[in-house]
Protein backbone atom coordinates (compact mmCIF):
# COMPACT_ATOMS: atom_id res chain seq x y z
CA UNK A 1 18.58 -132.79 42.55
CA UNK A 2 20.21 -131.08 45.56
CA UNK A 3 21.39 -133.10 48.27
CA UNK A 4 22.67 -130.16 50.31
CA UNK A 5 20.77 -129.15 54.13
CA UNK A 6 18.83 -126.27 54.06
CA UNK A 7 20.93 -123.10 54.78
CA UNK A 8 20.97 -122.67 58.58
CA UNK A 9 20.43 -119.06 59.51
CA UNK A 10 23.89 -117.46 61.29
CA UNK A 11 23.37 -117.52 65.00
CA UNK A 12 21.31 -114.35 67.05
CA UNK A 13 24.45 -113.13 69.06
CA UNK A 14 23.91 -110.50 71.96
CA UNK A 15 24.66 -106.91 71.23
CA UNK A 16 27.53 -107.13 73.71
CA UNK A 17 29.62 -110.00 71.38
CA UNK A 18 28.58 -107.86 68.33
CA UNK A 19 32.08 -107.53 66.26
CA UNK A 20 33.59 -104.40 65.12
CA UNK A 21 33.48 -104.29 60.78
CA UNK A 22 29.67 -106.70 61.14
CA UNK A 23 27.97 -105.24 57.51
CA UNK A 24 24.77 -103.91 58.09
CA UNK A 25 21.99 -104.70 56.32
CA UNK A 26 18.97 -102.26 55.67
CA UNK A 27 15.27 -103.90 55.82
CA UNK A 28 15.28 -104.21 51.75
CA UNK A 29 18.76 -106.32 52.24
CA UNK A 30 20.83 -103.65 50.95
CA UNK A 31 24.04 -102.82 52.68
CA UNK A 32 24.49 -99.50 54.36
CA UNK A 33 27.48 -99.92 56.68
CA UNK A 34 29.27 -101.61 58.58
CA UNK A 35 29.43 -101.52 62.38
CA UNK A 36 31.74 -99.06 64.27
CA UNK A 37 30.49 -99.85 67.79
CA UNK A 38 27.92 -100.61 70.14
CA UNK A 39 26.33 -97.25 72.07
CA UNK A 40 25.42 -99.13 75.50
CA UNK A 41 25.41 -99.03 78.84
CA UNK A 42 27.16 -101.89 79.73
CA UNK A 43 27.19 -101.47 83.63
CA UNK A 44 23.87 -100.56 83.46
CA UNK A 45 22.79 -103.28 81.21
CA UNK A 46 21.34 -100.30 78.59
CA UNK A 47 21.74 -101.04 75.09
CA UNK A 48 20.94 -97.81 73.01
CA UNK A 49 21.58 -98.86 69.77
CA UNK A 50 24.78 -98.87 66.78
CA UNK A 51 27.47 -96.90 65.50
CA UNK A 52 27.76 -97.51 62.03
CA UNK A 53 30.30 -96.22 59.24
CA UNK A 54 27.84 -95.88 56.92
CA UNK A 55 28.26 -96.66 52.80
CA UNK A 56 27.16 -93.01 51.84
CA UNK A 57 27.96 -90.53 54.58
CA UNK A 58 29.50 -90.31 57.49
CA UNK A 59 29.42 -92.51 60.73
CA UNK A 60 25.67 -92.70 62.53
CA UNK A 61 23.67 -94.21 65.41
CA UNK A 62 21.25 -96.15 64.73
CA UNK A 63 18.83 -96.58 67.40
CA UNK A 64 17.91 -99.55 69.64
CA UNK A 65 14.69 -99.16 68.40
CA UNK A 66 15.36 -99.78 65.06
CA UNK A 67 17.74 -103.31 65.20
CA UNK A 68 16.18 -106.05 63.76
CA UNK A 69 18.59 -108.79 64.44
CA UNK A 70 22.61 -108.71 65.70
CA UNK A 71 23.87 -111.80 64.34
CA UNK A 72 27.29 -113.78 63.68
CA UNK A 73 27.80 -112.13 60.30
CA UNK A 74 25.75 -109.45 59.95
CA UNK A 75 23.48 -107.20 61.10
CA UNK A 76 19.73 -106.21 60.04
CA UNK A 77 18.15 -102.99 60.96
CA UNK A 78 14.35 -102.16 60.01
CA UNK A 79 14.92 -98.75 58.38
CA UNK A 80 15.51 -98.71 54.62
CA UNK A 81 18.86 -96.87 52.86
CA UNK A 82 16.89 -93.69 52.35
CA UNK A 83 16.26 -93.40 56.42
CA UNK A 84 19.59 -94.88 57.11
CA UNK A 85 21.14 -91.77 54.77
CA UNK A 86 19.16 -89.31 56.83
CA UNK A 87 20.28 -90.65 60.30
CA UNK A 88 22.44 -87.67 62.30
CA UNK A 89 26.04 -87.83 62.18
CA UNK A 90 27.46 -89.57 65.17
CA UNK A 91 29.60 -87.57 67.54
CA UNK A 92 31.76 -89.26 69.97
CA UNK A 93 31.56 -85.97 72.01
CA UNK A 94 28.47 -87.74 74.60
CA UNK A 95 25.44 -86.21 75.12
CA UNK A 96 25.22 -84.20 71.88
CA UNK A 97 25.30 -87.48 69.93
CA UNK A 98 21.66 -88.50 71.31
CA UNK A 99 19.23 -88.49 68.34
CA UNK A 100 16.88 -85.63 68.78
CA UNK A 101 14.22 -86.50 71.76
CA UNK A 102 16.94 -88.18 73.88
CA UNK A 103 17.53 -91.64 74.26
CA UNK A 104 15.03 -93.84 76.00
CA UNK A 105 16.93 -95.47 79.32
């Protein structure tokens, strides 16, 4: 017999406490990254999603769109590895590193 609680889930944290090096979690429960940083707006209050280093590939944004849940210790995003392999390769040089069709603001 177990006498342990129930697993709690980790805490929902808001994408603007989200920590640097959070895995990242594809909607099968595989891992595909880890987070690089959050692409927001944060005078504006805009989140538009997260830069990930990815497993396989280089660094990507994922969009808003597509983020499950931001929690304590990891992240969830509802795309599975195969989408998360095709994501464009993030470019810190601004604009160019929308997806294609913009960001929504």
């Amino acid at each position: 017999m177990n006498d342990l609680p129930p697993a709690e889930p980790e805490t929902e944290v808001s994408w603007r406490v989200a920590d640097p090096g959070t895995p990242i979690y594809a909607s099968d429960g595989v891992r595909v990254g880890t987070l690089r940083q959050v692409a927001a707006d944060d005078n504006e209050d805009i989140f538009h999603g997260l830069v990930i280093d990815r497993e396989r590939g280089p660094a990507a944004l994922v969009p808003r769109d597509a983020v499950v849940a931001i929690e304590s210790d990891r992240i969830e995003v509802g795309l599975d590895p195969g989408a998360v392999d095709r994501l464009p390769e993030w470019s810190d040089a601004g604009a160019s590193a929308a997806p294609p069709g913009g960001m929504d603001t």
